[in-house]
C-alpha atoms as a PDB file:
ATOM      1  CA  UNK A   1     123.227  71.526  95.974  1.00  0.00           C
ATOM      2  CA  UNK A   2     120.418  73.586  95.461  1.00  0.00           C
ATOM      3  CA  UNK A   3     117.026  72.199  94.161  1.00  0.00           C
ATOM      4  CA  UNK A   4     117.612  74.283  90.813  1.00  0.00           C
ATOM      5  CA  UNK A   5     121.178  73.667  90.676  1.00  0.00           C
ATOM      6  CA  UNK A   6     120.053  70.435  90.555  1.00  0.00           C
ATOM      7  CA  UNK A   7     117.658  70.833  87.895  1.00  0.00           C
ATOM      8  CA  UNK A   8     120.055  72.895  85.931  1.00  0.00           C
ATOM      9  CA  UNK A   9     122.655  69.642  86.554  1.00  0.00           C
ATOM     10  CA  UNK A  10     119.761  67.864  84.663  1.00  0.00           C
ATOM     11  CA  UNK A  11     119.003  69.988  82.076  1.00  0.00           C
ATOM     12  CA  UNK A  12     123.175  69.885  80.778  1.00  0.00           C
ATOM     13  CA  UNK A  13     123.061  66.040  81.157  1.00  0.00           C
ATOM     14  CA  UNK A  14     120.104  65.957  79.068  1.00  0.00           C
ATOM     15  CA  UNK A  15     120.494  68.510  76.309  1.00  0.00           C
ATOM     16  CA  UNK A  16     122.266  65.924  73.938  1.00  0.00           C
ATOM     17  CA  UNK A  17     119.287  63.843  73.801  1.00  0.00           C
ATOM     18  CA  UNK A  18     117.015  64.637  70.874  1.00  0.00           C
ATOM     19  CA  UNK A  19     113.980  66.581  72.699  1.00  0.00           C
ATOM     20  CA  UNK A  20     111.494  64.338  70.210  1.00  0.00           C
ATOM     21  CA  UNK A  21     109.575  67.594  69.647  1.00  0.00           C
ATOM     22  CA  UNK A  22     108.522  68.650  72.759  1.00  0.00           C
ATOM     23  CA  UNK A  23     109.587  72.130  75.211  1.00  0.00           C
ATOM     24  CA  UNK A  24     111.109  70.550  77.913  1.00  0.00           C
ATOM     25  CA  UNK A  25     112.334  72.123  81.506  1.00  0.00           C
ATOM     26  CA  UNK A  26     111.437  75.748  82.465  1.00  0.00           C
ATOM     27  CA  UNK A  27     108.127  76.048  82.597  1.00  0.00           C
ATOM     28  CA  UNK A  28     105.074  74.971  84.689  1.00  0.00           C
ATOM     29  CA  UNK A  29     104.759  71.970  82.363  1.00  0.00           C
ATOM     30  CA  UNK A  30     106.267  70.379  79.071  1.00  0.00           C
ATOM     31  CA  UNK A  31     104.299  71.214  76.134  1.00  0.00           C
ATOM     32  CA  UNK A  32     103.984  68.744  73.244  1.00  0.00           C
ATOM     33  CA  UNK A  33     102.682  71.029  69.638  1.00  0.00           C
ATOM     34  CA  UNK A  34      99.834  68.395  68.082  1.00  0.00           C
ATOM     35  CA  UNK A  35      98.990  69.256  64.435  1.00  0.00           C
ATOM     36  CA  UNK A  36      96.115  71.759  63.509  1.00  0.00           C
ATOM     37  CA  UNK A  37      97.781  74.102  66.168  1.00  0.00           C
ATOM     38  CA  UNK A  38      96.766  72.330  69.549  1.00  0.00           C
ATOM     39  CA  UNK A  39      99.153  71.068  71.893  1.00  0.00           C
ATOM     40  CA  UNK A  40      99.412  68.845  75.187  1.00  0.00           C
ATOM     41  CA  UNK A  41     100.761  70.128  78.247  1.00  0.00           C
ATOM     42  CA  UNK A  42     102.532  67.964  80.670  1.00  0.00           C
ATOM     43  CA  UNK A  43     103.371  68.030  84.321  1.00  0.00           C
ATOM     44  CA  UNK A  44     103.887  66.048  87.825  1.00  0.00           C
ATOM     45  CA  UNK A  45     104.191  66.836  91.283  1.00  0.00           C
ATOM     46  CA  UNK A  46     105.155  64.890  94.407  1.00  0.00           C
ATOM     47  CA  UNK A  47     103.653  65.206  97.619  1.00  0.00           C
ATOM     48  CA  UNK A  48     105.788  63.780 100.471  1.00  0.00           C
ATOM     49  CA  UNK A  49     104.620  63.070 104.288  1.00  0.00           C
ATOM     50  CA  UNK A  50     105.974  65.052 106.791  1.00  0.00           C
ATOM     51  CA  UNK A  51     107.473  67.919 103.923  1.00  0.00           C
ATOM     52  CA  UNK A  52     104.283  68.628 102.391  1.00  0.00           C
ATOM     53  CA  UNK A  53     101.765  67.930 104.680  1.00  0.00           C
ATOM     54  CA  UNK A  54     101.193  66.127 107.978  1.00  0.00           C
ATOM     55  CA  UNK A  55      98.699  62.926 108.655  1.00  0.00           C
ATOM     56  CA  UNK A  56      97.221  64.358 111.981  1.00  0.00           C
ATOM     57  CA  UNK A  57      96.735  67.627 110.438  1.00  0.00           C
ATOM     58  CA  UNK A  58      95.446  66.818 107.434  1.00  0.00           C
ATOM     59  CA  UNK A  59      92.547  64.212 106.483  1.00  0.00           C
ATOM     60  CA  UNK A  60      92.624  61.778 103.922  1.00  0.00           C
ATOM     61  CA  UNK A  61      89.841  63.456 101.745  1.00  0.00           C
ATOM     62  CA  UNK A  62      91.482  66.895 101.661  1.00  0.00           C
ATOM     63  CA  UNK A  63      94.705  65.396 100.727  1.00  0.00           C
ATOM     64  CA  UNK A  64      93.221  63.564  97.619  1.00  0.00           C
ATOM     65  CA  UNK A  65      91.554  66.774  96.588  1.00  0.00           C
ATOM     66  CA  UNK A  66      94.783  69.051  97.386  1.00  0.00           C
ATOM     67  CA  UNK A  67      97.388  66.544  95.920  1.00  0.00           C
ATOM     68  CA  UNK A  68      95.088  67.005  92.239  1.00  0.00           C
ATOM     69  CA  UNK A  69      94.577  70.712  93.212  1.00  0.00           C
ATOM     70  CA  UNK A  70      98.676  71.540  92.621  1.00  0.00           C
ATOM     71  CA  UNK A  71      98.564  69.552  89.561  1.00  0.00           C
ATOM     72  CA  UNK A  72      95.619  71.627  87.836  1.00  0.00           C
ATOM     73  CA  UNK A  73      97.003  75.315  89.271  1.00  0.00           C
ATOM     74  CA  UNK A  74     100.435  73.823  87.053  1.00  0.00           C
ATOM     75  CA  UNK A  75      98.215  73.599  83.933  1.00  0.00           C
ATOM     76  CA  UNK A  76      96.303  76.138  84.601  1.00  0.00           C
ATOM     77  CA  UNK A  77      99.289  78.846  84.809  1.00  0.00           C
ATOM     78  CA  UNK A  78     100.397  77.580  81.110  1.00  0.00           C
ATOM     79  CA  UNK A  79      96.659  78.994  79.801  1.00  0.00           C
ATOM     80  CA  UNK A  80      95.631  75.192  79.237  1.00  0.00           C
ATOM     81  CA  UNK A  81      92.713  73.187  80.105  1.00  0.00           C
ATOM     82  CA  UNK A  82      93.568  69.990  82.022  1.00  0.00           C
ATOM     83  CA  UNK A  83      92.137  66.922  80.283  1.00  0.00           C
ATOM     84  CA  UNK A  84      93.475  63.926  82.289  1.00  0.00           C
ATOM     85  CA  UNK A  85      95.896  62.873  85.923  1.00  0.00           C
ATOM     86  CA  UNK A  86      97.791  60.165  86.108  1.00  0.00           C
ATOM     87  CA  UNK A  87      98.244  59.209  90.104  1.00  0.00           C
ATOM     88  CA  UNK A  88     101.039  56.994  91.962  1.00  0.00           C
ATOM     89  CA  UNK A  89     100.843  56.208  95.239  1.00  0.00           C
ATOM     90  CA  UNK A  90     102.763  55.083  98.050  1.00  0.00           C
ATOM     91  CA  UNK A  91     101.227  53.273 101.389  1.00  0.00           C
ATOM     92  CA  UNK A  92     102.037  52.460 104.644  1.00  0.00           C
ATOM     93  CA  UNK A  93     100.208  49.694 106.190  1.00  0.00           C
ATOM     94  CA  UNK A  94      98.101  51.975 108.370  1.00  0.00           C
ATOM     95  CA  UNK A  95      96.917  53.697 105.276  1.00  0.00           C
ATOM     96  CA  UNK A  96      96.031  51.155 103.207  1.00  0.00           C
ATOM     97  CA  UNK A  97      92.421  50.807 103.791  1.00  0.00           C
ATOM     98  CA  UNK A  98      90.202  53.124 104.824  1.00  0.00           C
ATOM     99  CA  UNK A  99      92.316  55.712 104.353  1.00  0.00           C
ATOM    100  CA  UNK A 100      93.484  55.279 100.916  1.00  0.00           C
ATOM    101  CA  UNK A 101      89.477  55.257 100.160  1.00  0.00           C
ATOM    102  CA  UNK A 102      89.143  57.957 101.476  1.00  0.00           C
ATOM    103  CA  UNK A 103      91.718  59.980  99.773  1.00  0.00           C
ATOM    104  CA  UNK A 104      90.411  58.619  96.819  1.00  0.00           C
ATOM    105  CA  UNK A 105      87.052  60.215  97.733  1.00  0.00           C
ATOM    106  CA  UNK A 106      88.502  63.459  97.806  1.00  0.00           C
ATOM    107  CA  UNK A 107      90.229  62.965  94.484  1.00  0.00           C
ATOM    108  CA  UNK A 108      87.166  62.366  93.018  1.00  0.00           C
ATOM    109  CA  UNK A 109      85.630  64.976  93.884  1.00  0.00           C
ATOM    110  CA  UNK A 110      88.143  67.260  92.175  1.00  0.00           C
ATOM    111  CA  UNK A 111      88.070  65.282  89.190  1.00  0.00           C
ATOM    112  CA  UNK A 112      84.510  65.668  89.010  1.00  0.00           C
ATOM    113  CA  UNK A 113      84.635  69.191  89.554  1.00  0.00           C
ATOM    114  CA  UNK A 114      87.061  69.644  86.341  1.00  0.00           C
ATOM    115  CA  UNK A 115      85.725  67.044  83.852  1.00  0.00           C
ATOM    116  CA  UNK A 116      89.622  65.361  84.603  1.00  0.00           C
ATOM    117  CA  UNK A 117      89.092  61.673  84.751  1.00  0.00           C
ATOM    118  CA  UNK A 118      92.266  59.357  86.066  1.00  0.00           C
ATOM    119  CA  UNK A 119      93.498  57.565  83.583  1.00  0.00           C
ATOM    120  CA  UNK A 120      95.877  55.099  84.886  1.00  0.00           C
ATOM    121  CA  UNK A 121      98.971  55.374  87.358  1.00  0.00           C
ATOM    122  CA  UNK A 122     100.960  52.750  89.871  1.00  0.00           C
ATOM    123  CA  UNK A 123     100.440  52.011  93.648  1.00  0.00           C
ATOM    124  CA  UNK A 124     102.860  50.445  95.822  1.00  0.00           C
ATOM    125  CA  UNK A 125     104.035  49.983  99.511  1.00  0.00           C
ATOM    126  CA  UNK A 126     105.942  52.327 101.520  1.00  0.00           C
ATOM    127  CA  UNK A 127     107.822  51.789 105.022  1.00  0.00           C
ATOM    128  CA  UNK A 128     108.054  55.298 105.578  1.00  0.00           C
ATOM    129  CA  UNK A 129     105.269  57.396 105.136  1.00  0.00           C
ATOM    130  CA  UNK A 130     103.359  58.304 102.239  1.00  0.00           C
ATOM    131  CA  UNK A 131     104.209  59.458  99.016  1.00  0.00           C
ATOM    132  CA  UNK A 132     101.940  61.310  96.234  1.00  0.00           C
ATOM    133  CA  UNK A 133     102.946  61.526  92.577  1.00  0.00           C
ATOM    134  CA  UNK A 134     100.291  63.143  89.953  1.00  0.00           C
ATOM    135  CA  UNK A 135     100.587  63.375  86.744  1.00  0.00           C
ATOM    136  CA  UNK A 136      98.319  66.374  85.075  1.00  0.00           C
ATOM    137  CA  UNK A 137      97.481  66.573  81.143  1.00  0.00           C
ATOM    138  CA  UNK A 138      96.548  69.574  79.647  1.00  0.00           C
ATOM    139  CA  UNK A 139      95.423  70.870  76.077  1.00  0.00           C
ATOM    140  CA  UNK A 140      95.135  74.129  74.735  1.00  0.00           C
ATOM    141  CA  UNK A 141      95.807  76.153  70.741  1.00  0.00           C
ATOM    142  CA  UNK A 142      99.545  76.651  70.852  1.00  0.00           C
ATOM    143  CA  UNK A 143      99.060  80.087  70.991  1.00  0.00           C
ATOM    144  CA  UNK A 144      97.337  80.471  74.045  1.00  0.00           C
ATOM    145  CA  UNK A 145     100.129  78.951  75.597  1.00  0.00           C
ATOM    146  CA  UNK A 146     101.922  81.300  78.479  1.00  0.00           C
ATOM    147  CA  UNK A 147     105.452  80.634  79.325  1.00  0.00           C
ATOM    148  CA  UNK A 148     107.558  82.285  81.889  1.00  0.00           C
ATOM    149  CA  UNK A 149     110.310  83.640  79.440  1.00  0.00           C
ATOM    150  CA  UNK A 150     107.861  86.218  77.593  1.00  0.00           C
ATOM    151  CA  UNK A 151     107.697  88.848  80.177  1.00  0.00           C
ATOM    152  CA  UNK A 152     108.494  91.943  78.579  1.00  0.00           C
ATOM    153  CA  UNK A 153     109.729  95.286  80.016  1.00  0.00           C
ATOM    154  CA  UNK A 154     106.935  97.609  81.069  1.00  0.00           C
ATOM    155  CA  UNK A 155     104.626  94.739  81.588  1.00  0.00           C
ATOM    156  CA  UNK A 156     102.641  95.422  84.434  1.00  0.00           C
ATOM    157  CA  UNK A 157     102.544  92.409  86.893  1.00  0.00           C
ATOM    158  CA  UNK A 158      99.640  91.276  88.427  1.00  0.00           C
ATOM    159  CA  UNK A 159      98.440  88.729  91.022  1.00  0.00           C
ATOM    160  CA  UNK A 160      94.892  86.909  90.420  1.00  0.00           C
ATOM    161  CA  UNK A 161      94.336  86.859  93.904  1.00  0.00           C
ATOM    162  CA  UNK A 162      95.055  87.670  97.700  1.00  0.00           C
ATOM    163  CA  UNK A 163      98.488  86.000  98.890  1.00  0.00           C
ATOM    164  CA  UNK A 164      99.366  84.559 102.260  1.00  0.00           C
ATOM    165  CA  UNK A 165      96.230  83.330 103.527  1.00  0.00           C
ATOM    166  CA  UNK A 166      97.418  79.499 103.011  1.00  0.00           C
ATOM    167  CA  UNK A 167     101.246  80.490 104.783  1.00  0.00           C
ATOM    168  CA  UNK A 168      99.168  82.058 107.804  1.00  0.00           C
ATOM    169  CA  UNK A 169      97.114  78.695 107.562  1.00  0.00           C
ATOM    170  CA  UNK A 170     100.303  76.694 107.568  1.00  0.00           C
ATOM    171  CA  UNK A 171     101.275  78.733 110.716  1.00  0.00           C
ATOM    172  CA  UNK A 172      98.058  77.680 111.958  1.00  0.00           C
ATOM    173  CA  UNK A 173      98.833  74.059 111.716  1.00  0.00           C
ATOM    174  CA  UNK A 174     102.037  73.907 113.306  1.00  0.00           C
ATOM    175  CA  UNK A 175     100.558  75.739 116.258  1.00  0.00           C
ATOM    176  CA  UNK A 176      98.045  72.840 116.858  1.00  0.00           C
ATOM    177  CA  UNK A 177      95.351  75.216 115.479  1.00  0.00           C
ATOM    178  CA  UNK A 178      93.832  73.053 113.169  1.00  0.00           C
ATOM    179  CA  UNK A 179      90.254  73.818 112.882  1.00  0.00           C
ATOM    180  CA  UNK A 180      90.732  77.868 111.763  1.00  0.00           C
ATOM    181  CA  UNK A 181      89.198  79.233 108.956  1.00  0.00           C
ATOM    182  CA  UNK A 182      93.398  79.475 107.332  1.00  0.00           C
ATOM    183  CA  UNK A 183      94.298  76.062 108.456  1.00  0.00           C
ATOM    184  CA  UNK A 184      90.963  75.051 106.340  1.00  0.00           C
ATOM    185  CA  UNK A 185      92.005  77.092 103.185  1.00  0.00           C
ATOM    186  CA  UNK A 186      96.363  75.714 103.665  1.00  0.00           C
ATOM    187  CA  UNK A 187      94.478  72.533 103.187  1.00  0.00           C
ATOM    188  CA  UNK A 188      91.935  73.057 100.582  1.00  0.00           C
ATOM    189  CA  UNK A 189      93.444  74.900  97.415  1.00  0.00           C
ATOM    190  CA  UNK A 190      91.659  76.305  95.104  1.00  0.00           C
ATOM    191  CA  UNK A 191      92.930  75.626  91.359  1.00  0.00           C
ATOM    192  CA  UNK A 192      92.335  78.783  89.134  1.00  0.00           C
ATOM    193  CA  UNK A 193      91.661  76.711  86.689  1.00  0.00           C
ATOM    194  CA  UNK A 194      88.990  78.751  84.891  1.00  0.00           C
ATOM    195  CA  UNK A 195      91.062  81.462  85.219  1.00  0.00           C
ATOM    196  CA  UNK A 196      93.865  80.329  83.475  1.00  0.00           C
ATOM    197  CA  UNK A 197      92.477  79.756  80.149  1.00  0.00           C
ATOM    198  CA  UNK A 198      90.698  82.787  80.034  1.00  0.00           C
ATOM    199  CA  UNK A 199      94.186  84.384  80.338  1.00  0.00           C
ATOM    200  CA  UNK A 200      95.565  82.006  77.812  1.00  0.00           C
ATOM    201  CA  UNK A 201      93.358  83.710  75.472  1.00  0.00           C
ATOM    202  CA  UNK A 202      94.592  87.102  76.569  1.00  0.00           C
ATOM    203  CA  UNK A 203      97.027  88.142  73.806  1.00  0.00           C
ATOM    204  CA  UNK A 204      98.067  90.561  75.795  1.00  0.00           C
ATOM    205  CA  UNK A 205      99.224  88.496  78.715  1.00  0.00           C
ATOM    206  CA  UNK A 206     102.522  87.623  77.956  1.00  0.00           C
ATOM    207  CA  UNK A 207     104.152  85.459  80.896  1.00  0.00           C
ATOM    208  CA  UNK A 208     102.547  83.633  83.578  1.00  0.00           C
ATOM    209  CA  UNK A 209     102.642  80.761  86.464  1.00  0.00           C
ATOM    210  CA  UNK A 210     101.258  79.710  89.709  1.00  0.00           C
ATOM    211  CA  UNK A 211     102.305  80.577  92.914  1.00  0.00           C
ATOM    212  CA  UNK A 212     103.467  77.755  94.936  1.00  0.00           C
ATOM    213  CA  UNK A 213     106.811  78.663  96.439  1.00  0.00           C
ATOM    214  CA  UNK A 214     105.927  82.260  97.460  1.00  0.00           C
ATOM    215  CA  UNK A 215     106.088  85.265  95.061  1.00  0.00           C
ATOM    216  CA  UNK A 216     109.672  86.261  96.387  1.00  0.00           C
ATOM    217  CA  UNK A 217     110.792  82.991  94.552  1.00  0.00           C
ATOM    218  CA  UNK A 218     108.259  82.296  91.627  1.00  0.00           C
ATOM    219  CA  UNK A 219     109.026  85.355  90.471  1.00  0.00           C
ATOM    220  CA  UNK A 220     112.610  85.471  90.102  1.00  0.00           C
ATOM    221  CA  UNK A 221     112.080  82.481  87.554  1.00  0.00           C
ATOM    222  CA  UNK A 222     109.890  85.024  84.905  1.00  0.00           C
ATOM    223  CA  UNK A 223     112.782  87.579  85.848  1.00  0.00           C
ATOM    224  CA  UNK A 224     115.949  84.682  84.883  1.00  0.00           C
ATOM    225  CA  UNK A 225     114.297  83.064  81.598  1.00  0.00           C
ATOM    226  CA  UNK A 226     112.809  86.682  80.295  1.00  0.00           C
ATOM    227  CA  UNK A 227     116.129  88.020  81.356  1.00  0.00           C
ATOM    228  CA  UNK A 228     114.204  91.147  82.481  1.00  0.00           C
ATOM    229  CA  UNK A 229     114.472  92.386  86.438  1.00  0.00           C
ATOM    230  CA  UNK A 230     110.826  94.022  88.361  1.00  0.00           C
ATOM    231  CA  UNK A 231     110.058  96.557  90.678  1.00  0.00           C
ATOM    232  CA  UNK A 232     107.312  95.317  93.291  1.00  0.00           C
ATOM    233  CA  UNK A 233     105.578  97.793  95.154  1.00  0.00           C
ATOM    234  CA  UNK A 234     104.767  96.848  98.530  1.00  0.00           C
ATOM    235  CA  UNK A 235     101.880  98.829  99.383  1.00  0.00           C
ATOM    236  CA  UNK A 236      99.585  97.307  96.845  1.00  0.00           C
ATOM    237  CA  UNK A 237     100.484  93.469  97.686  1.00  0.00           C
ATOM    238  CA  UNK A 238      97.022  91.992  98.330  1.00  0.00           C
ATOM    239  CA  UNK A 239      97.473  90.392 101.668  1.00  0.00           C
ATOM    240  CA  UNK A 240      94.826  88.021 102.745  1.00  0.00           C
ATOM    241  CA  UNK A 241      93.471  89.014 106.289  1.00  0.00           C
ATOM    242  CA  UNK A 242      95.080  86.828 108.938  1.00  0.00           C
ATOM    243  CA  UNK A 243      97.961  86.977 107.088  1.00  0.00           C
ATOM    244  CA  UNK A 244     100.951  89.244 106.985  1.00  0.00           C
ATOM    245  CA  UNK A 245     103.301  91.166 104.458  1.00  0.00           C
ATOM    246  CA  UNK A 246     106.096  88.805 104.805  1.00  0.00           C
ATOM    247  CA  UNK A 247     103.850  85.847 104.954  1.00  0.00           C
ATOM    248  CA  UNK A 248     102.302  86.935 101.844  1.00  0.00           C
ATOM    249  CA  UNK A 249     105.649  87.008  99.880  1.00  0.00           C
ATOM    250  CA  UNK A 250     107.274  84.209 101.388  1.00  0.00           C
ATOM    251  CA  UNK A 251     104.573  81.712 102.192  1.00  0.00           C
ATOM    252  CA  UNK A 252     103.686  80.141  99.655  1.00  0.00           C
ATOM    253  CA  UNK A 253     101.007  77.504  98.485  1.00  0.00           C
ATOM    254  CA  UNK A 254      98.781  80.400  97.174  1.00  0.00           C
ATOM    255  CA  UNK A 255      98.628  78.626  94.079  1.00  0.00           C
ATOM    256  CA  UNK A 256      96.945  82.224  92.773  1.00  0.00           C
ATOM    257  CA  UNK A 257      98.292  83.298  88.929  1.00  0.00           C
ATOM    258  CA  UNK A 258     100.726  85.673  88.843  1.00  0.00           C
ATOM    259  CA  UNK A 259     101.416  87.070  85.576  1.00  0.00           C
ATOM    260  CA  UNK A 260     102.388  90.361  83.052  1.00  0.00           C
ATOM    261  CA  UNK A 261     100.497  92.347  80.990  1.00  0.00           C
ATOM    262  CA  UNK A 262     100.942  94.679  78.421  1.00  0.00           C
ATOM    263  CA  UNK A 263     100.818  98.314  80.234  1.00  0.00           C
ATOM    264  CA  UNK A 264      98.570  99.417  77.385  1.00  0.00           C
ATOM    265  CA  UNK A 265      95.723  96.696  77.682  1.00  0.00           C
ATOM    266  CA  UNK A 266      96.010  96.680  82.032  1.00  0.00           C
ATOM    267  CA  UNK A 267      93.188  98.823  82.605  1.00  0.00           C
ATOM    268  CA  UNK A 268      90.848  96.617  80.266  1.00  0.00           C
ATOM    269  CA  UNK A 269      92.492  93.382  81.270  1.00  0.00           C
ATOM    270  CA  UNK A 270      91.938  94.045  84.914  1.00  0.00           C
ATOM    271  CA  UNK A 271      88.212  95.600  84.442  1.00  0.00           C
ATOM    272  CA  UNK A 272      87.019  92.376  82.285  1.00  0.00           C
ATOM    273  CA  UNK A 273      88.851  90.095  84.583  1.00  0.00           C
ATOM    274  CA  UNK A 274      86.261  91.074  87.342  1.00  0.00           C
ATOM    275  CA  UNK A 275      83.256  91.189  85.236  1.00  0.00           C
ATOM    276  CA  UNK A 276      83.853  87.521  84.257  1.00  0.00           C
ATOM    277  CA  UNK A 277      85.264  86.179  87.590  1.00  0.00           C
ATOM    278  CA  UNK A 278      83.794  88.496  90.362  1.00  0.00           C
ATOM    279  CA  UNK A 279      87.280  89.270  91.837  1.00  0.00           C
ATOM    280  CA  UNK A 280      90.034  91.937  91.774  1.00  0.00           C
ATOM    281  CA  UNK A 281      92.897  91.275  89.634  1.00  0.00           C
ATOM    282  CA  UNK A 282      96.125  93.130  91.578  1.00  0.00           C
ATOM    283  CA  UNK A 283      98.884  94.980  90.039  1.00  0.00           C
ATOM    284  CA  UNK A 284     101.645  94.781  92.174  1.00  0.00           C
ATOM    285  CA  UNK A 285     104.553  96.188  90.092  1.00  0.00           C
ATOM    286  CA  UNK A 286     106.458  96.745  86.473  1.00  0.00           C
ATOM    287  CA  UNK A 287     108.900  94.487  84.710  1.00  0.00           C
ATOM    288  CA  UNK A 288     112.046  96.347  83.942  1.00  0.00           C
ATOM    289  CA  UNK A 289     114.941  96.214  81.123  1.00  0.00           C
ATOM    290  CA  UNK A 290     117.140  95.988  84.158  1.00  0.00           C
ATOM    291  CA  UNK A 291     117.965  92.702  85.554  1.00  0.00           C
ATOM    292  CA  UNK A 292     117.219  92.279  89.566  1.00  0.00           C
ATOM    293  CA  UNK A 293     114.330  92.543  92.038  1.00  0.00           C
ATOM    294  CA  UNK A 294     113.606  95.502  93.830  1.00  0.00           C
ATOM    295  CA  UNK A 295     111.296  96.091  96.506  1.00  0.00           C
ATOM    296  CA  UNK A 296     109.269  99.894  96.688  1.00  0.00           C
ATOM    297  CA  UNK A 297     107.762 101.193  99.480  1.00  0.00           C
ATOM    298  CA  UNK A 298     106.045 104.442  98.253  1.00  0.00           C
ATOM    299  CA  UNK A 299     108.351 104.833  95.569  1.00  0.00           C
ATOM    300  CA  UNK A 300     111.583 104.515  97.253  1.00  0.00           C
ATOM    301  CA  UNK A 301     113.980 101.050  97.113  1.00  0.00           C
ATOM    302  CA  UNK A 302     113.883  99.058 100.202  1.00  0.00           C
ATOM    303  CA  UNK A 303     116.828  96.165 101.037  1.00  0.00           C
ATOM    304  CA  UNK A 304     115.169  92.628 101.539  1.00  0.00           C
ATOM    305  CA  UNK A 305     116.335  89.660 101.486  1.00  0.00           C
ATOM    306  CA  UNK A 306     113.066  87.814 100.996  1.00  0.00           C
ATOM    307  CA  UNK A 307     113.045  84.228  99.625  1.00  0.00           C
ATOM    308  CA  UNK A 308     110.111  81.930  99.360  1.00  0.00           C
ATOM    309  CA  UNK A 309     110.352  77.993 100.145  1.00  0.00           C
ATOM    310  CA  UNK A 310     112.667  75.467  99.434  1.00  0.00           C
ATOM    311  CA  UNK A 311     112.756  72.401  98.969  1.00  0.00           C
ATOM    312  CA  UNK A 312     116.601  71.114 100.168  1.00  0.00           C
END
């Protein structure tokens, strides 16, 4: 079975259960509407030893501050602020001192960074490695919300950064190279965090999420729930130096924003996106009225079979 098989296998066993108000699976997060037009965002993430990251590789500060970092890109790509974590923990005996302070340290920090105090959460003892669950609030108006099924056909899409830096950094890692400039950034994510509220204020930014799995993946899930298709072209994919094209669609763990615009407002959106953050935002390709991805190279259709990570 395939990890969204699965998750589709959930989503049939669960539809007869009232939904008690809230938007459930399908997006980066569930989304509770509060009265006077707010609402509460809600999502978790797991980080597992040995799948997600590696001990030796990896220090115990930078894994506190990575393990929150996912959680906030997730809010962040709904155009909500986060407002609270929730953290479980699993220990081995080996980690359960120093190193679980440690990691704290480095949660901290984060936190700090992002006004997100922890607010509760479980620990426990493992006798297999460690295990990272974090729970992320969020809050935003309803309206700013940005879900993945609101893509529309000739949205532009854009990326809110330059992709395949952390894959080449991964690469890095695996290699034994673990003090390169990559291997540093795999390691220490960078939640666009400010970013993604400013676009949930965009009206004319219709879908969005974070890039975690690699674009060739994240964005078929816009493309299924808009029930739209895209045309990427290659030649203006903003790969990070070090990295490569094929890295930079297929990596992953960019956690950058990838969203759509409305063709009309791109221009504007893209000018006053640098003015307020410094950066380029990236138009990479069109949504389309017809389903399927294709990949252009100046213009013309070219047959890949690129897929981003999975996780079975």
């Amino acid at each position: 079975m395939t990890e969204f098989g699965f998750i589709e296998q959930i989503r049939r066993l669960f539809a007869p259960i009232p939904d008690q108000g809230f938007e459930g699976i399908g997006d980066d997060c569930a989304v509770l509407p509060l009265a006077g037009g707010e609402a509460l965002v809600f999502t978790a993430d797991l980080l597992t030893e040995g799948v997600h990251f590696l001990r030796h590789a990896t220090s115990a500060r930078e894994l506190g501050g990575k393990s929150l970092a996912v959680n906030l890109s997730d809010v962040a790509s709904m155009g909500a602020r986060p407002v609270a974590t929730l953290l479980s923990i699993a220990l081995p005996r080996d980690a359960a001192q120093s190193w679980a302070l440690e990691f704290i340290e480095g949660y901290r920090t984060l936190s700090e960074r992002y006004s997100t105090p922890l607010v509760g959460g479980d620990t426990t003892r493992s006798e297999a490695g460690i295990t990272i669950n974090v729970t992320a609030i969020g809050r935003a108006p309803l309206t700013h919300l940005k879900r993945r099924r609101d893509a529309r056909p000739g949205d532009v899409i854009f990326a809110a950064g330059e992709l395949g830096a952390s894959g080449a950094g991964l690469r890095d890692l695996l290699a034994g190279r673990l003090d390169t400039p990559l291997a540093a950034l795999h390691r220490n994510p960078v939640p666009q965090v400010d970013e993604g509220v400013w676009f949930g204020s965009r009206p004319e930014v219709h879908a969005m999420m974070d890039l975690s799995d690699g674009l060739a993946s994240d964005l078929r899930h816009i493309l299924d729930l808009s029930h739209v298709g895209a045309e990427i072209d290659l030649e203006q994919i903003p790969v990070a130096a070090g990295s490569d094209l094929q890295t930079a669609l297929c990596g992953g763990e960019d956690y950058k924003l990838l969203l759509t615009a409305d063709t009309a407002s791109a221009e504007r959106l893209t000018a006053e996106f640098r003015t307020r953050f410094g950066t380029p935002l990236y138009p990479i390709g069109r949504i389309t009225s017809e389903a399927g991805l294709t990949w252009l190279r100046n213009g013309r259709p070219e047959p890949h079979d690129w897929q981003g990570f999975s996780h079975y």
